[in-house]
PDB file of N, CA and C in Angstrom:
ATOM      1  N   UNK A   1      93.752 111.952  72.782  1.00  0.00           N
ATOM      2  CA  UNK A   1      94.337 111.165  71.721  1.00  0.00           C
ATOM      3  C   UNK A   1      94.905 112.093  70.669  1.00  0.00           C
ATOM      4  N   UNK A   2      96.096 111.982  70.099  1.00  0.00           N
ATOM      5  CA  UNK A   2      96.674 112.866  69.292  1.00  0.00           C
ATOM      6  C   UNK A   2      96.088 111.983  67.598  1.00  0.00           C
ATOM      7  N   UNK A   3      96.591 112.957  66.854  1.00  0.00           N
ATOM      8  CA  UNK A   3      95.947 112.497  65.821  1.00  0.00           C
ATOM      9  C   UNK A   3      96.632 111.445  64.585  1.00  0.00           C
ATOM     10  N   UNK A   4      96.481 110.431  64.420  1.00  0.00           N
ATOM     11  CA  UNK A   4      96.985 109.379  63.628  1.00  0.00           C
ATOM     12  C   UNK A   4      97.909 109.439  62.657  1.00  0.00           C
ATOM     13  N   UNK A   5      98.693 108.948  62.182  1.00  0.00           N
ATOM     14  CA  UNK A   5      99.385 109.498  61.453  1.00  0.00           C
ATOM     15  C   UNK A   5      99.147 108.853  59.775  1.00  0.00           C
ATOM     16  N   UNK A   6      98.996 109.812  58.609  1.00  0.00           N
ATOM     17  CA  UNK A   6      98.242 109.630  57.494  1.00  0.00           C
ATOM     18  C   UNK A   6      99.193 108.428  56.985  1.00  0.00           C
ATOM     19  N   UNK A   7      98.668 107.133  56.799  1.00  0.00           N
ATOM     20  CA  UNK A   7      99.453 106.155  55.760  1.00  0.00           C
ATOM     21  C   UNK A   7      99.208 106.358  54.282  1.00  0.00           C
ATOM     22  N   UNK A   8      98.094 106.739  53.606  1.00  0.00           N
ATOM     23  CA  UNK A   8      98.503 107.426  52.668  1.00  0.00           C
ATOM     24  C   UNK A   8      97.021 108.139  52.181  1.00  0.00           C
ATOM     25  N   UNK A   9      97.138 108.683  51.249  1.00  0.00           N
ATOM     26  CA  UNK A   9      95.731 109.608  51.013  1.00  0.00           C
ATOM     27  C   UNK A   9      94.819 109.223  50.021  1.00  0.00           C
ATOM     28  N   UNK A  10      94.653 108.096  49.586  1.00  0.00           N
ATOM     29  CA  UNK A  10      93.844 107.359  49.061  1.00  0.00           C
ATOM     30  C   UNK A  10      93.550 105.625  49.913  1.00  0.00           C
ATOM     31  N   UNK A  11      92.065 105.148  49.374  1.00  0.00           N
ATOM     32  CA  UNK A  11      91.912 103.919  50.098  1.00  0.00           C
ATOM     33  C   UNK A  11      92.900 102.906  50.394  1.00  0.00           C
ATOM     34  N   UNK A  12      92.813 101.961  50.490  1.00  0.00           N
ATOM     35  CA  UNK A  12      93.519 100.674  50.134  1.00  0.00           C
ATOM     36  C   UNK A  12      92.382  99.766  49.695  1.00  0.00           C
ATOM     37  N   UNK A  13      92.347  99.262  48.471  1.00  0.00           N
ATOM     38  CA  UNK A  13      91.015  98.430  48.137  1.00  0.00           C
ATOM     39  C   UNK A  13      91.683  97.201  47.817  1.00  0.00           C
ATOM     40  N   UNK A  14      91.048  96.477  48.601  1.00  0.00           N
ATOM     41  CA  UNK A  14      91.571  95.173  48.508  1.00  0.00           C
ATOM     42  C   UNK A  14      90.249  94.214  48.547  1.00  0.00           C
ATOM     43  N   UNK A  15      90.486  92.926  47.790  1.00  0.00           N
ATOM     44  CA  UNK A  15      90.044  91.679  47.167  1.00  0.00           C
ATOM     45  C   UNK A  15      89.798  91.089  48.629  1.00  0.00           C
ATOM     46  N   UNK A  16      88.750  91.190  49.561  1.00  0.00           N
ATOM     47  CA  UNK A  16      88.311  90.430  50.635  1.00  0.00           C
ATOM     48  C   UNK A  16      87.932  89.174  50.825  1.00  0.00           C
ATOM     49  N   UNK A  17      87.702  88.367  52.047  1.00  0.00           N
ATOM     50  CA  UNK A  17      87.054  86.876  51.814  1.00  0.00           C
ATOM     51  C   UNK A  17      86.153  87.336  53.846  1.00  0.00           C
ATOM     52  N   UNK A  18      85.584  86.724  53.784  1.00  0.00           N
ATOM     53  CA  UNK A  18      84.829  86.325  54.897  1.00  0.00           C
ATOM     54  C   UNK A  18      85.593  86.749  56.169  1.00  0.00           C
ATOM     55  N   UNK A  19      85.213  87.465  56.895  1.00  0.00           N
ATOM     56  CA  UNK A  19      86.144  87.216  58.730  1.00  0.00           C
ATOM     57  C   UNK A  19      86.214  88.617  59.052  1.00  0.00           C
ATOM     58  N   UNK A  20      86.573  88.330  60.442  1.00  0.00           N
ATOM     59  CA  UNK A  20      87.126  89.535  61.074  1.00  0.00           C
ATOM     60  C   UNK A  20      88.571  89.668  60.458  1.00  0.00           C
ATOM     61  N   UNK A  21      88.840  91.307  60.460  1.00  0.00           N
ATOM     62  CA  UNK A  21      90.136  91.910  59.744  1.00  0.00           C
ATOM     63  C   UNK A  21      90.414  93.131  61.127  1.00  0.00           C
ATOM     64  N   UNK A  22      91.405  93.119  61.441  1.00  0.00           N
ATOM     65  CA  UNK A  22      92.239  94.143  62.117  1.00  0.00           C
ATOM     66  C   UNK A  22      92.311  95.354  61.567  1.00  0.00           C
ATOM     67  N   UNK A  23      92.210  96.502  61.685  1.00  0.00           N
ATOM     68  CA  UNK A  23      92.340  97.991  60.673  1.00  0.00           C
ATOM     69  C   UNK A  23      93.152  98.390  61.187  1.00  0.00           C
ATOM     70  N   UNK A  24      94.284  98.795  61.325  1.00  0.00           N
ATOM     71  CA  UNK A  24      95.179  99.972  61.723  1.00  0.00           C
ATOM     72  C   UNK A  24      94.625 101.080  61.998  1.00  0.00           C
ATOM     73  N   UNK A  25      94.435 101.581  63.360  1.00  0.00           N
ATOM     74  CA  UNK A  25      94.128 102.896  63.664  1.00  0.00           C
ATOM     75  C   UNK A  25      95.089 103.794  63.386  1.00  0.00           C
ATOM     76  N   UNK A  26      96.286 103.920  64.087  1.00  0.00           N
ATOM     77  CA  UNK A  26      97.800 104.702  64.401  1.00  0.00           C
ATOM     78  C   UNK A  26      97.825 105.218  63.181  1.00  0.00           C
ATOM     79  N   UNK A  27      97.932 104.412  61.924  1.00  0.00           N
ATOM     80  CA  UNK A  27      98.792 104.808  60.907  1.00  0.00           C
ATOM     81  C   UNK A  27      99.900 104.348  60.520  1.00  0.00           C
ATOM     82  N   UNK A  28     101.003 103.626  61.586  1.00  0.00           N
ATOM     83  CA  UNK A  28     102.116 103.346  61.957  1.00  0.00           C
ATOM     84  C   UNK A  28     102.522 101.665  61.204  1.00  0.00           C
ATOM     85  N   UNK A  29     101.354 101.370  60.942  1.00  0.00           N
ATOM     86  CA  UNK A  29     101.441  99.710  61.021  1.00  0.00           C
ATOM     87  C   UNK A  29     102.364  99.468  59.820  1.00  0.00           C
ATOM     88  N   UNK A  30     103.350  98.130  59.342  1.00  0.00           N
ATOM     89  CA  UNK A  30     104.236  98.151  58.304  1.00  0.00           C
ATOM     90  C   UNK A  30     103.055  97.257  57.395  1.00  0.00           C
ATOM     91  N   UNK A  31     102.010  96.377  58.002  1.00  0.00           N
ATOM     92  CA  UNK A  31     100.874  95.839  57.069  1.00  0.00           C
ATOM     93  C   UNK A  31     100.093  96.388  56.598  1.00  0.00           C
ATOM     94  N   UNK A  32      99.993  97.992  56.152  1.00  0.00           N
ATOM     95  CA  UNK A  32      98.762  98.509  55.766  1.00  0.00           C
ATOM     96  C   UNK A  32      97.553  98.031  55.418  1.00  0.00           C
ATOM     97  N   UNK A  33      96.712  98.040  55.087  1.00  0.00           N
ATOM     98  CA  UNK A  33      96.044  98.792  56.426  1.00  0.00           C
ATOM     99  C   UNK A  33      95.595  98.345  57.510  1.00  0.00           C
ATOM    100  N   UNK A  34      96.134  96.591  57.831  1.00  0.00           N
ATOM    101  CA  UNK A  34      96.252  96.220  58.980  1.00  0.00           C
ATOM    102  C   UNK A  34      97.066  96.093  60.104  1.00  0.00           C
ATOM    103  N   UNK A  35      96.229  95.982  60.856  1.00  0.00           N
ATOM    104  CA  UNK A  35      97.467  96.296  62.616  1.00  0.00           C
ATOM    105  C   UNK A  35      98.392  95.308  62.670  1.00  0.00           C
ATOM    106  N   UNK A  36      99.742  95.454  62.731  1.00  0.00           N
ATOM    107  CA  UNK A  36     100.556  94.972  63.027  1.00  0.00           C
ATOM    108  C   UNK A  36     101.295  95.554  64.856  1.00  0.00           C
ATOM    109  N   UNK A  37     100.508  95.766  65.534  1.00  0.00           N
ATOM    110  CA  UNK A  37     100.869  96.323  66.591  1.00  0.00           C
ATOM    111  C   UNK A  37     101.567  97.073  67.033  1.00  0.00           C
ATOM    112  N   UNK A  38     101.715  98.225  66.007  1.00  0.00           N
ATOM    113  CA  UNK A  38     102.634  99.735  65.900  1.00  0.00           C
ATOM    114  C   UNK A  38     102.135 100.308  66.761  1.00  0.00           C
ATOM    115  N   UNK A  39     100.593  99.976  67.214  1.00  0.00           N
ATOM    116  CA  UNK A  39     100.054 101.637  68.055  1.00  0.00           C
ATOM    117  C   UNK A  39     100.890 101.452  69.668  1.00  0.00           C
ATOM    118  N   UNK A  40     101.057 100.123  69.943  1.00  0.00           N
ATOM    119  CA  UNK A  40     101.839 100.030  70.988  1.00  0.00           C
ATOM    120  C   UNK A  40     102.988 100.887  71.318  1.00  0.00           C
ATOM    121  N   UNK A  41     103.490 101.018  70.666  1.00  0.00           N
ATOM    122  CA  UNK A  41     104.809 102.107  70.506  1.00  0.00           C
ATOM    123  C   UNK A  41     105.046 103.411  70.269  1.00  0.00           C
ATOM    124  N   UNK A  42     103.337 103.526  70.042  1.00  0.00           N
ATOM    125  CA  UNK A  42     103.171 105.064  69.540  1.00  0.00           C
ATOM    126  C   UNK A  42     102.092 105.663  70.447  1.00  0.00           C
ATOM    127  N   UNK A  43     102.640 107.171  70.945  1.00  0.00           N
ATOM    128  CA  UNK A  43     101.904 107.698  71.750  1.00  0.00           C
ATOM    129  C   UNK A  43     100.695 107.972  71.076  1.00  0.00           C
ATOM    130  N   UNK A  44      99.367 108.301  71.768  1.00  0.00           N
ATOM    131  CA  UNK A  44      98.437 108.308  71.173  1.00  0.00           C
ATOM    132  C   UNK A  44      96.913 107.835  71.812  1.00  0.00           C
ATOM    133  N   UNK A  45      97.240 106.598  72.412  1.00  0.00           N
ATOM    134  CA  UNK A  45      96.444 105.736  73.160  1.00  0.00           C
ATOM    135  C   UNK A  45      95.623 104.444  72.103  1.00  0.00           C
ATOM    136  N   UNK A  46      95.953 104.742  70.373  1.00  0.00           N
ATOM    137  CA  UNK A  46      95.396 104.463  69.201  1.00  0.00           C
ATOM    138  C   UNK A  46      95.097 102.766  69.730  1.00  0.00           C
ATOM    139  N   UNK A  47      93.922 102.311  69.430  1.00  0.00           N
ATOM    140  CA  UNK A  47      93.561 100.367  69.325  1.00  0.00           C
ATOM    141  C   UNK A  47      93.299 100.136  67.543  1.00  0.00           C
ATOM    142  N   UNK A  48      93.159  99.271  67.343  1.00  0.00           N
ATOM    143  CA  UNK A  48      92.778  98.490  66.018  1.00  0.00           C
ATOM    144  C   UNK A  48      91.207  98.370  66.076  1.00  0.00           C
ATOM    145  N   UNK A  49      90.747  98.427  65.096  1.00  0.00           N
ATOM    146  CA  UNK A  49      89.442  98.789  64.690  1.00  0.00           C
ATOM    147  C   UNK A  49      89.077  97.549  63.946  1.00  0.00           C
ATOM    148  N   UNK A  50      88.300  96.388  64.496  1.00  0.00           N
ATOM    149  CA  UNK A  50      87.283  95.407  63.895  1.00  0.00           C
ATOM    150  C   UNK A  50      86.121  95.566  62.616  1.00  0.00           C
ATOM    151  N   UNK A  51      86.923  95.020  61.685  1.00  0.00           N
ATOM    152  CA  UNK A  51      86.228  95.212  59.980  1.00  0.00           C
ATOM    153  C   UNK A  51      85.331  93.570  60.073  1.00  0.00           C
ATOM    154  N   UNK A  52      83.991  93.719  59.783  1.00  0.00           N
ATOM    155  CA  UNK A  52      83.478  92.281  59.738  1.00  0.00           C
ATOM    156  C   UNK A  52      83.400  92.290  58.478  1.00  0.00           C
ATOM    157  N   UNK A  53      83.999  91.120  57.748  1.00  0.00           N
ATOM    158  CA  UNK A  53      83.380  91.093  55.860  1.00  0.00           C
ATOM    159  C   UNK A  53      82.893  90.137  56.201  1.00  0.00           C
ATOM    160  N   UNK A  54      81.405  89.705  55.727  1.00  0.00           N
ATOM    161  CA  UNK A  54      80.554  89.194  55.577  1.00  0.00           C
ATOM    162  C   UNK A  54      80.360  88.193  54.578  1.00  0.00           C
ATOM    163  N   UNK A  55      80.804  88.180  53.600  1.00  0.00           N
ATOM    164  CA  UNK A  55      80.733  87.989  52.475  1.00  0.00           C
ATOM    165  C   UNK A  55      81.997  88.545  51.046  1.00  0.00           C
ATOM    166  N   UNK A  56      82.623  87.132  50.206  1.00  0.00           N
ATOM    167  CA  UNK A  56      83.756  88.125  49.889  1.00  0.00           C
ATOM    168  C   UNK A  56      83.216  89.731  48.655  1.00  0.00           C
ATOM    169  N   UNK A  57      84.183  90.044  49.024  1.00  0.00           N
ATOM    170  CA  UNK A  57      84.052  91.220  48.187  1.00  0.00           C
ATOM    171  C   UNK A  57      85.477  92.241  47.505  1.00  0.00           C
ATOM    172  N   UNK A  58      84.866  93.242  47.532  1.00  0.00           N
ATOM    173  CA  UNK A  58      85.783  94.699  46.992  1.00  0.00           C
ATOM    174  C   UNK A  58      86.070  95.356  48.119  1.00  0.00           C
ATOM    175  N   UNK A  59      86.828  95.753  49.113  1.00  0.00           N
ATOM    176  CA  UNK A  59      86.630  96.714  50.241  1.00  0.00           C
ATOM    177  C   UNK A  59      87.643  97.899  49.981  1.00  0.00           C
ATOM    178  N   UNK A  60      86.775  99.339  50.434  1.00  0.00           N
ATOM    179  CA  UNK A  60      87.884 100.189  50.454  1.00  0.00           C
ATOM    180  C   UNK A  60      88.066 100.944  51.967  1.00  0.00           C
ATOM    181  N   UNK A  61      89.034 100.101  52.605  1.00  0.00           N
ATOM    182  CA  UNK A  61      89.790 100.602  53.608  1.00  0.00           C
ATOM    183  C   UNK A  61      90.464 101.971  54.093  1.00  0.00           C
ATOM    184  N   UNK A  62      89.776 102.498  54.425  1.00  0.00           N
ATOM    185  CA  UNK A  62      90.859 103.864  55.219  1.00  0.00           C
ATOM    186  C   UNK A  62      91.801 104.026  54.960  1.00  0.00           C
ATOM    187  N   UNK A  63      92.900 104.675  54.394  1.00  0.00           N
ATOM    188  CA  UNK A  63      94.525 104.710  54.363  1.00  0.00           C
ATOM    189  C   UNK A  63      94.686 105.914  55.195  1.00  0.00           C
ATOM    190  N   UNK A  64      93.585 107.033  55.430  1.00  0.00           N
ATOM    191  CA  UNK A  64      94.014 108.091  56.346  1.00  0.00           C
ATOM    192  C   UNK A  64      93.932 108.548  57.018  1.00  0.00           C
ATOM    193  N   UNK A  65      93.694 107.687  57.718  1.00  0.00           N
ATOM    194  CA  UNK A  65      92.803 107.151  59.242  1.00  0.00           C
ATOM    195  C   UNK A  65      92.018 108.304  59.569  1.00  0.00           C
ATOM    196  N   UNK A  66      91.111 109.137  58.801  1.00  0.00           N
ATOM    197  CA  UNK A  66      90.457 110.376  59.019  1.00  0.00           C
ATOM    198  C   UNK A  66      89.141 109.784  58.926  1.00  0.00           C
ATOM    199  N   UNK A  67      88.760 108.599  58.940  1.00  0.00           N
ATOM    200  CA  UNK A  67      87.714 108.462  58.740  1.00  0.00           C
ATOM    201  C   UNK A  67      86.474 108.443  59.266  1.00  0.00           C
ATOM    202  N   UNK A  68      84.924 108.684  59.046  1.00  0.00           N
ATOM    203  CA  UNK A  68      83.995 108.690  60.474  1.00  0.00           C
ATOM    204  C   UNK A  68      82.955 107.434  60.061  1.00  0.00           C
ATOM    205  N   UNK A  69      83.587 106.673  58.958  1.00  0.00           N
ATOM    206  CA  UNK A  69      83.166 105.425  59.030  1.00  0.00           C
ATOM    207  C   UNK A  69      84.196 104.084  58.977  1.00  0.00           C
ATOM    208  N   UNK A  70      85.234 104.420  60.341  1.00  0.00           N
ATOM    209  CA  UNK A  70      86.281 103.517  60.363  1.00  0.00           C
ATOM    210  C   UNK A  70      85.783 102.254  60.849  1.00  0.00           C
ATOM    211  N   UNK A  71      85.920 101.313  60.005  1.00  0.00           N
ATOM    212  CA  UNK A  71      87.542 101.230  59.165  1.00  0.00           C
ATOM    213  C   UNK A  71      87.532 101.687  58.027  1.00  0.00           C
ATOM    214  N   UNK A  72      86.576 101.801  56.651  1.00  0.00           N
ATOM    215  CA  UNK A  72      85.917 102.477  55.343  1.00  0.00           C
ATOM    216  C   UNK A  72      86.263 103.192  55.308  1.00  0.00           C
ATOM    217  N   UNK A  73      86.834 103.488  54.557  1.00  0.00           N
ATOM    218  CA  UNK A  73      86.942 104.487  53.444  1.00  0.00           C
ATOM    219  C   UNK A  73      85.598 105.532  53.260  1.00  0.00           C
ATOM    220  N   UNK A  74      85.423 106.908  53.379  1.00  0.00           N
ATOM    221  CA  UNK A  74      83.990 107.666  53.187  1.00  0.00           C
ATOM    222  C   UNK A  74      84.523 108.730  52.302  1.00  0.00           C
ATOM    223  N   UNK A  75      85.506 108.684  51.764  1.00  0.00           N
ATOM    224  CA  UNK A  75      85.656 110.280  51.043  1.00  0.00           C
ATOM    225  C   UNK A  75      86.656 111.697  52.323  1.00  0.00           C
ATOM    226  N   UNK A  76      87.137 110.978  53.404  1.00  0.00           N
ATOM    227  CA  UNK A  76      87.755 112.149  54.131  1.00  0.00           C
ATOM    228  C   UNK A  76      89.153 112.964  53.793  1.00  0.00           C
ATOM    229  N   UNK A  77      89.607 111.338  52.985  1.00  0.00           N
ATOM    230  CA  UNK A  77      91.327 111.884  52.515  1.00  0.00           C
ATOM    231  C   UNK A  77      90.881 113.003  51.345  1.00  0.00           C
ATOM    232  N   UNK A  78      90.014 113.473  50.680  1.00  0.00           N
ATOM    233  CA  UNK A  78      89.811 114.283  49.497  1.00  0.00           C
ATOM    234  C   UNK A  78      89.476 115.826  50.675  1.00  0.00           C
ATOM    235  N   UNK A  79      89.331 115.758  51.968  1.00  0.00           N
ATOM    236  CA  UNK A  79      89.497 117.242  52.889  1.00  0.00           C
ATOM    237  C   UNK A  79      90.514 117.279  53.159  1.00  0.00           C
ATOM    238  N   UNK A  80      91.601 116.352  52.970  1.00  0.00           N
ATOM    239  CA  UNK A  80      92.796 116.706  54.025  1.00  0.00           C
ATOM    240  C   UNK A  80      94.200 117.528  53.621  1.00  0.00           C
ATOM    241  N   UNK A  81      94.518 118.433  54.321  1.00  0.00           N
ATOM    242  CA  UNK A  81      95.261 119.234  53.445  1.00  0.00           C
ATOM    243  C   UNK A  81      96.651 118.331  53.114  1.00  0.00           C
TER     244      UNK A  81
END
């Protein structure tokens, strides 16, 4: 798998409600930070990553797809050169 391409280098925090949410793996997607089915088109082998919100909330989403708690946001875009 080649490596994703950065949508941007901070989260995306967005105002959640209840459900499954799609994450954009690729990078590619025009819905940040959800899949709009870009990885199809992009070499890579990249799938969409299942976010359960539970309950509504605050979420901070991945924007750089570096993450090792994807779909979340953990602090990786602050290593990336």
């Amino acid at each position: 798998m080649s490596d994703p391409n950065i949508a941007q280098k901070v989260p995306y925090v967005l105002a959640e409600t209840p459900g499954t949410k799609w994450w954009c793996a690729c990078g590619h997607s025009k819905t940040q930070p959800f899949c709009d089915g870009s990885h199809k088109r992009v070499p890579g082998g990249f799938t969409p990553v299942a976010g359960e919100i539970k309950e509504a909330k605050t979420v901070a989403w991945c924007g750089c797809k570096h993450s090792s708690t994807k779909p979340f946001c953990d602090g990786s875009h602050k290593r990336l050169p």
